[in-house]
Protein backbone atom coordinates (compact mmCIF):
# COMPACT_ATOMS: atom_id res chain seq x y z
CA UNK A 1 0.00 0.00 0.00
CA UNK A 2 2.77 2.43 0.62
CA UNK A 3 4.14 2.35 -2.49
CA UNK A 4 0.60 2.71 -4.09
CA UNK A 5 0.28 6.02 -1.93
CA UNK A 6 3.78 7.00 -3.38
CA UNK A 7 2.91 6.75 -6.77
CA UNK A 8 -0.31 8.69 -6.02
CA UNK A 9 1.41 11.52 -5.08
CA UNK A 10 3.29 11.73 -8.43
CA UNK A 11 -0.55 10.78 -10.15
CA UNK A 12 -2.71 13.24 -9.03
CA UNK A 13 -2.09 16.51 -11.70
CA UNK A 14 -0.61 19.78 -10.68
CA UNK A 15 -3.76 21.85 -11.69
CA UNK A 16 -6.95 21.13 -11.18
CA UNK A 17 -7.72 16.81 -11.59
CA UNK A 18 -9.02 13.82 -12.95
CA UNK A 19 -12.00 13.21 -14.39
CA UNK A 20 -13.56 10.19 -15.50
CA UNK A 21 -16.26 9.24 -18.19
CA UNK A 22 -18.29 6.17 -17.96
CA UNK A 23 -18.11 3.88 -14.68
CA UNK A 24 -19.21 0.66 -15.75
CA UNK A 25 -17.63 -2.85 -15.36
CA UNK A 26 -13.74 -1.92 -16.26
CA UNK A 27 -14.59 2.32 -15.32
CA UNK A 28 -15.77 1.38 -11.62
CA UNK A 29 -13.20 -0.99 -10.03
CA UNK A 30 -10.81 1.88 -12.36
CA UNK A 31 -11.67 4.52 -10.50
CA UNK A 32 -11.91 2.49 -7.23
CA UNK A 33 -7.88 1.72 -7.32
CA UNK A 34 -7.41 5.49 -7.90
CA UNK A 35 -9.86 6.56 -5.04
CA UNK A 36 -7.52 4.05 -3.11
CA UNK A 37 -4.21 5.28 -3.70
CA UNK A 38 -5.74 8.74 -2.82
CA UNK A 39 -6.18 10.14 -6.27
CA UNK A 40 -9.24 12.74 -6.74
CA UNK A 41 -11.55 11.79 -9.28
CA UNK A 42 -14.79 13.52 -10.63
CA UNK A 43 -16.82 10.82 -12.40
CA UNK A 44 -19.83 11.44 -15.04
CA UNK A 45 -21.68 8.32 -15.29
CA UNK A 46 -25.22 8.35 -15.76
CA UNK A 47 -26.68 5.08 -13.40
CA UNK A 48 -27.45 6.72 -10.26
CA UNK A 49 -26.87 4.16 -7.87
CA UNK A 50 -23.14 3.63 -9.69
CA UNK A 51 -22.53 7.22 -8.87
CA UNK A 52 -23.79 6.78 -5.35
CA UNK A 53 -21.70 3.69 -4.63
CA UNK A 54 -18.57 5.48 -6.23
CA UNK A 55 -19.26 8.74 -3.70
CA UNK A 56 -19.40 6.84 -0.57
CA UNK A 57 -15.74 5.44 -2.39
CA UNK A 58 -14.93 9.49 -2.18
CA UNK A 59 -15.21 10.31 -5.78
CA UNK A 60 -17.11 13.00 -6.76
CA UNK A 61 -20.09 13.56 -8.83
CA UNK A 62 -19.25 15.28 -11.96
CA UNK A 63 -22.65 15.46 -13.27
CA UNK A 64 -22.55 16.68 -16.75
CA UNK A 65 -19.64 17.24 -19.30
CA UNK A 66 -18.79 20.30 -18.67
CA UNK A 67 -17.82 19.83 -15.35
CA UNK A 68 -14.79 18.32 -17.04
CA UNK A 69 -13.31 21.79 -17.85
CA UNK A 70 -11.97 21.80 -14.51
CA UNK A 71 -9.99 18.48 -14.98
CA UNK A 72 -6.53 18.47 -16.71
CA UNK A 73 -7.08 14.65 -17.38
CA UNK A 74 -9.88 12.94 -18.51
CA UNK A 75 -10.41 9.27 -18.70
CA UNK A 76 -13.23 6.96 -20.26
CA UNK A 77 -14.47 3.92 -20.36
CA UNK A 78 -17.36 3.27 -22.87
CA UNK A 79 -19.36 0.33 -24.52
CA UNK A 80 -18.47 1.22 -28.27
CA UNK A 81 -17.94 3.76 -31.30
CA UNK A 82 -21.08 5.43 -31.20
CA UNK A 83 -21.32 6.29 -27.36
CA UNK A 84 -17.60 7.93 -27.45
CA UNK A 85 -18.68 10.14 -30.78
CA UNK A 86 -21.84 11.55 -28.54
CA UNK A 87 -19.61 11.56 -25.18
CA UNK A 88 -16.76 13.75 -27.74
CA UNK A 89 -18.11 14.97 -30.55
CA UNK A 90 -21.56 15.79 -29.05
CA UNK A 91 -25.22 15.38 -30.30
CA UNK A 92 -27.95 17.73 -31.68
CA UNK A 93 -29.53 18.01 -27.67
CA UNK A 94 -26.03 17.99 -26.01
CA UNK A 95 -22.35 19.49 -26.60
CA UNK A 96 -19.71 16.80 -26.85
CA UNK A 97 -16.20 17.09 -24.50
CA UNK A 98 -14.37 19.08 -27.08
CA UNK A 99 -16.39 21.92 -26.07
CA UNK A 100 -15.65 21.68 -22.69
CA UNK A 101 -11.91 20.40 -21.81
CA UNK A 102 -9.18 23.23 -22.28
CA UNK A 103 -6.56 23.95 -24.33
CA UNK A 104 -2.82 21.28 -22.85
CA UNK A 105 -5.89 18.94 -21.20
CA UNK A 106 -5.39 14.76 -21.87
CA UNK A 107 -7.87 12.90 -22.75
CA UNK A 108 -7.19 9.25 -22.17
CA UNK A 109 -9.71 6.98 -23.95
CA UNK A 110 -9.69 3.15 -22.88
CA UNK A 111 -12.81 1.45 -24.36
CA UNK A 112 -12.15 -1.21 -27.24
CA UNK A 113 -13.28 0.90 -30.18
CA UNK A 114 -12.52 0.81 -34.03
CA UNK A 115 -9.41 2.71 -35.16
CA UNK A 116 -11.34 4.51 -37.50
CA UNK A 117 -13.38 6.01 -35.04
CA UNK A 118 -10.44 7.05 -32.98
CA UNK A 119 -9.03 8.23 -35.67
CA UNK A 120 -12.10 10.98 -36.12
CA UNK A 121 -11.52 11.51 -32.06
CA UNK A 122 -7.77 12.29 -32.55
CA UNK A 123 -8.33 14.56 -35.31
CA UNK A 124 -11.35 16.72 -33.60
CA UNK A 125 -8.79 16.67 -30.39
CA UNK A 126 -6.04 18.02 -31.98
CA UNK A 127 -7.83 21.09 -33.69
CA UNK A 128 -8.78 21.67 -29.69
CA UNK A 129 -5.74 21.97 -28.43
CA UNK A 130 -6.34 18.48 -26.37
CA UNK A 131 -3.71 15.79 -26.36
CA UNK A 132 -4.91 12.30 -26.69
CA UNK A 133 -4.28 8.75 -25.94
CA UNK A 134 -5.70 5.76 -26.61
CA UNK A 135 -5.39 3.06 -23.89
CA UNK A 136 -6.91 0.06 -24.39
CA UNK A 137 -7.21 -2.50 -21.98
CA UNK A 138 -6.21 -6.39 -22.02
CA UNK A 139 -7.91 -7.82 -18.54
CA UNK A 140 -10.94 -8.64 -16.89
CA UNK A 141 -13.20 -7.35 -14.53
CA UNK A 142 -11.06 -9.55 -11.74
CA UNK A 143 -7.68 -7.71 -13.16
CA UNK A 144 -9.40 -4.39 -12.86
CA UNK A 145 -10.34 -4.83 -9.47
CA UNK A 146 -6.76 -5.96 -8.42
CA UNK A 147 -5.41 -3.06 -10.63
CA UNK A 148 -3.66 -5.85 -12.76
CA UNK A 149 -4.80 -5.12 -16.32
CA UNK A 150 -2.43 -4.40 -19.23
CA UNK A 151 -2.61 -1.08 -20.51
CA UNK A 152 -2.00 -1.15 -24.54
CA UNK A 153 -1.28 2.83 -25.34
CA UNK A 154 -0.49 5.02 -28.33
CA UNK A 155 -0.92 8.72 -29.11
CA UNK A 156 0.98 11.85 -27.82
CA UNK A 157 3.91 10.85 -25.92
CA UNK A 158 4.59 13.69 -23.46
CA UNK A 159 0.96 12.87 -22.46
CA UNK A 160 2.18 9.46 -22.14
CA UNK A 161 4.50 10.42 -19.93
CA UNK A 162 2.40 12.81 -17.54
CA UNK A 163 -0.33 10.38 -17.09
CA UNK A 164 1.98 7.23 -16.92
CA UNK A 165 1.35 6.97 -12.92
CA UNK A 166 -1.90 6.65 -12.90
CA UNK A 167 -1.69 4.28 -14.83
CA UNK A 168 0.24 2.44 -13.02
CA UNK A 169 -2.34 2.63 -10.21
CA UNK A 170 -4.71 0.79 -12.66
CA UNK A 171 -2.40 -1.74 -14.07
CA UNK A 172 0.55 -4.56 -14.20
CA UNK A 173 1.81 -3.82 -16.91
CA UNK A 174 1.73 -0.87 -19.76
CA UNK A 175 3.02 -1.00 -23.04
CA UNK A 176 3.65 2.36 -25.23
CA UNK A 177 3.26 1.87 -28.82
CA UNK A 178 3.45 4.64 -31.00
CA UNK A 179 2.29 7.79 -31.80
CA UNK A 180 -1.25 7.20 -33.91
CA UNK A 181 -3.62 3.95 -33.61
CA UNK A 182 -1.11 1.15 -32.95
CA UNK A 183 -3.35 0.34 -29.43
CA UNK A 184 -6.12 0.13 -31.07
CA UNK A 185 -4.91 -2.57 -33.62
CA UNK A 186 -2.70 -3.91 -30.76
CA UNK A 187 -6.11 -4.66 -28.97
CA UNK A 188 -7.60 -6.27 -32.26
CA UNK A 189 -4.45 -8.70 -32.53
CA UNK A 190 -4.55 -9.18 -29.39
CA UNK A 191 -8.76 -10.11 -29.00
CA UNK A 192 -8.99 -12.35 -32.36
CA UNK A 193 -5.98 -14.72 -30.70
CA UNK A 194 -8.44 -14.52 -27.16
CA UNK A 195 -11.42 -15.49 -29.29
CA UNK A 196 -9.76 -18.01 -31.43
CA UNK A 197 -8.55 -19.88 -28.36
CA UNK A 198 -11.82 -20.37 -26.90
CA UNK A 199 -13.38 -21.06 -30.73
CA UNK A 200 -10.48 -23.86 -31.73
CA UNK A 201 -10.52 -25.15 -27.81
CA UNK A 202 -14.33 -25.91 -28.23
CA UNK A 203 -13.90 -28.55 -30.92
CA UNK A 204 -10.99 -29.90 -29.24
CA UNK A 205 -12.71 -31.09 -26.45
CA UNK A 206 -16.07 -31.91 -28.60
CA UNK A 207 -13.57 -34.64 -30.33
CA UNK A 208 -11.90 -35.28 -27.37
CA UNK A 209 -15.19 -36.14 -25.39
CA UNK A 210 -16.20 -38.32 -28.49
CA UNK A 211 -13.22 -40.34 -27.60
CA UNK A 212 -14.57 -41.31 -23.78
CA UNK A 213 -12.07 -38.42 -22.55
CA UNK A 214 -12.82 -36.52 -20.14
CA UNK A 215 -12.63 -32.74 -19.28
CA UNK A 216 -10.92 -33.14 -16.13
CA UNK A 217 -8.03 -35.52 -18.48
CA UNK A 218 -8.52 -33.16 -21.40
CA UNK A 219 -7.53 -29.76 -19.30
CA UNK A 220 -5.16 -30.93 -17.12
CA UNK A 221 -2.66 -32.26 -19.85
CA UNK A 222 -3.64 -29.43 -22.33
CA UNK A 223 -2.63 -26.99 -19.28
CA UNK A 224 0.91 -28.63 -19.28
CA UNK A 225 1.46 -28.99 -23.09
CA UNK A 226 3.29 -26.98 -25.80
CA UNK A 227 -0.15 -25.32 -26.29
CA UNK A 228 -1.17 -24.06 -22.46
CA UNK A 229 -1.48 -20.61 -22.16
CA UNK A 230 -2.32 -18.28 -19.23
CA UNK A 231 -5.96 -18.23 -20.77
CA UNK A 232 -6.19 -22.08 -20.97
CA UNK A 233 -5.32 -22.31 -17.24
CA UNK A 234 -7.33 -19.24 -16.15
CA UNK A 235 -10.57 -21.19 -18.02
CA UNK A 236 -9.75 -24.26 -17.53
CA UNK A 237 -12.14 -24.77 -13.93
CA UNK A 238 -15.32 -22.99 -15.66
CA UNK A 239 -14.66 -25.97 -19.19
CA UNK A 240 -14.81 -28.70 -16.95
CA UNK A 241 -17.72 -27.58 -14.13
CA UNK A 242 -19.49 -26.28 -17.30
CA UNK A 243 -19.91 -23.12 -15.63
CA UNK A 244 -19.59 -19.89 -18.17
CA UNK A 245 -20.58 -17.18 -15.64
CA UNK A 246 -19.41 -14.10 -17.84
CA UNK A 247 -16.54 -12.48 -17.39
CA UNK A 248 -16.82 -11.63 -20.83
CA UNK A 249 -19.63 -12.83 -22.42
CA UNK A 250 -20.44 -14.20 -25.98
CA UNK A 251 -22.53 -10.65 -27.36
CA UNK A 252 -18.79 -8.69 -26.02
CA UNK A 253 -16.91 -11.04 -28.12
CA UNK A 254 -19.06 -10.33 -31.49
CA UNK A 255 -18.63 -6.91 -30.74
CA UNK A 256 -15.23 -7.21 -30.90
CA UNK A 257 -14.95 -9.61 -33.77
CA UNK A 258 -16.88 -7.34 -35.57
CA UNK A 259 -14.15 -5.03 -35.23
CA UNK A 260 -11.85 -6.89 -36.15
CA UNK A 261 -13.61 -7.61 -39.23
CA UNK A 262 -14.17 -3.96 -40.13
CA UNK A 263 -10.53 -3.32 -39.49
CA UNK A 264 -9.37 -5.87 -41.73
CA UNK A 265 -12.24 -4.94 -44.44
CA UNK A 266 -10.64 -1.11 -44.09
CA UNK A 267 -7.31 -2.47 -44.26
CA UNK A 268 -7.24 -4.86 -47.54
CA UNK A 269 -6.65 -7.66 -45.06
CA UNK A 270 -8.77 -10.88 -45.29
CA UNK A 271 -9.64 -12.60 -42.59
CA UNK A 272 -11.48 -15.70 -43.42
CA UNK A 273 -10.72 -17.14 -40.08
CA UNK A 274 -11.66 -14.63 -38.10
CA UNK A 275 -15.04 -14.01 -40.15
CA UNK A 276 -15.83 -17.54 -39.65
CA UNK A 277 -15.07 -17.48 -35.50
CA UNK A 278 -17.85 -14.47 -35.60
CA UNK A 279 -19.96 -16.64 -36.95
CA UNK A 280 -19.61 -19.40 -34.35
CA UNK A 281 -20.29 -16.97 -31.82
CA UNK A 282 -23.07 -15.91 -33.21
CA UNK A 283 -24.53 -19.06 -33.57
CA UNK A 284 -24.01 -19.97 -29.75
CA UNK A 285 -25.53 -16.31 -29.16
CA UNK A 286 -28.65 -17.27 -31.00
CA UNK A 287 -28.87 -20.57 -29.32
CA UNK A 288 -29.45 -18.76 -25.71
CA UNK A 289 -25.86 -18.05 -24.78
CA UNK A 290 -25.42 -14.77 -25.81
CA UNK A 291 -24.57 -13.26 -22.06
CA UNK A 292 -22.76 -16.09 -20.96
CA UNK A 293 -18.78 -16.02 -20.85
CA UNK A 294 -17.44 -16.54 -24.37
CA UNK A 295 -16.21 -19.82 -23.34
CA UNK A 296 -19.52 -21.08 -23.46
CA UNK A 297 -18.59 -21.70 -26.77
CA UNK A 298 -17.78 -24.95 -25.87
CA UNK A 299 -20.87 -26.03 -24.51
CA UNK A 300 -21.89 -25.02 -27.70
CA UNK A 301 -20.28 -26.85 -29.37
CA UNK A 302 -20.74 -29.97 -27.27
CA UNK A 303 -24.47 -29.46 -27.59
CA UNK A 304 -24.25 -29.51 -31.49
CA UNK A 305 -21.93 -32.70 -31.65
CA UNK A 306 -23.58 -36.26 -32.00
């Protein structure tokens, strides 16, 4: 704890704070860890009882955007591309962030968007005078809450540097990539290999239990083969209790794939593996699945096999 309180006092901003956008399930545990360390942090997040929880935490209730004029970082975590457009860019009832932070402000952005879309954020950013960073995440809700996520970031690198310890107070492990969308596209890479895994592990153990083996057998050896990963060991208890309480569920992962698929559509890229994966999980999604963790694919698959 003391050295969490010692890299708080190098976090919190010499002018006027942090501010945060969106405190759902990567935001709130977020903004928890900073409200830990003793970091200041006005939140705008628009479920009440979220807001409530995250005051009696000692955050404060930033209420609308333009409260965010006082902050000289803001952060956010939001479901997708349209939400961050509205939440920047604004809407015909509301006036978006660039109206509101000021001139040498960071804006931090950490949802898993398309890079085109962050590419329309960076450019309405820069004619404001804002420096920006995108900052993915790699983790779960778990990581979050033990402020062990991987930060994947790109953008202005002076910003990089001024807002590097807090993120440290969110993370294990950050990773600076360059100076435009490389985080963005380092996310992609880095979600088609997650949702691959769970894709090409569900017909290995479909075959596998054709064969009279069982999970238990099937894990424990895959777990200590050339092919175990951290994610194979991590899932391995929920594959063999059959047990897909989401972490990240199925209708997240199509999300993502979808993405991905854009990306590489945008890109001159094919990806005729990855379109086919999306359309696995969209078949377990239709079959009743859709909010369960995306390992549930293998119950899917197991249901389907003969």
């Amino acid at each position: 704890m003391q050295s969490k309180m010692a890299e708080a006092a190098h976090a919190q901003p010499g002018g006027r704070g942090i501010g945060w956008i969106g405190a759902g399930k990567m935001g709130a545990p977020m903004i928890r860890n900073l409200l830990a360390a003793g970091t200041k942090v006005a939140v705008t997040e628009p479920d009440r009882q979220v807001i409530r929880d995250l005051e009696r935490a000692g955050a404060v209730n930033a209420g609308s955007l333009d409260q965010h004029s006082r902050n000289d970082v803001v952060f956010s975590t939001l479901p997708n591309d349209k939400v961050l457009r509205e939440v920047v860019l604004g809407t015909q009832a509301a006036t978006g962030l660039i109206h509101h932070m000021t001139r040498g402000s960071i804006f931090v952005e950490m949802s898993t968007v398309s890079p085109g879309c962050s590419a329309e954020i960076a450019a309405a950013l820069r004619e404001c005078g804002v420096a920006y960073l995108r900052a993915p995440l790699s983790g779960s809700t778990a990581l979050a809450e033990k402020a062990a996520l991987t930060v994947l970031a790109s953008g202005d690198e002076a910003a990089w540097t001024t807002v590097l310890p807090m993120i440290r107070l969110l993370s294990a492990r950050q990773f600076y990539l360059g100076a435009g969308e490389e985080a963005r596209y380092m996310k992609l890479v880095i979600n088609t290999l997650v949702g691959a895994s769970s894709a090409i592990l569900a017909e290995a153990v479909a075959l596998g239990e054709s064969g009279g083996l069982s999970r238990a057998s099937m894990m424990d050896v895959i777990c200590e083969s050339a092919v175990a990963s951290p994610l194979f060991k991590y899932k391995s208890d929920a594959v063999v209790s059959d047990d897909y309480a989401p972490a990240f569920t199925i209708a997240q992962m199509i999300k993502d794939f979808s993405l991905i698929s854009d990306a590489g559509r945008a890109n001159g890229v094919p990806l005729l593996t990855t379109g086919l994966i999306l359309e696995l999980y969209r078949a377990a999604a239709n079959s009743g699945l859709r909010d369960q963790d995306f390992f549930a694919l293998v119950k899917w698959q197991t249901d389907i096999s003969t």
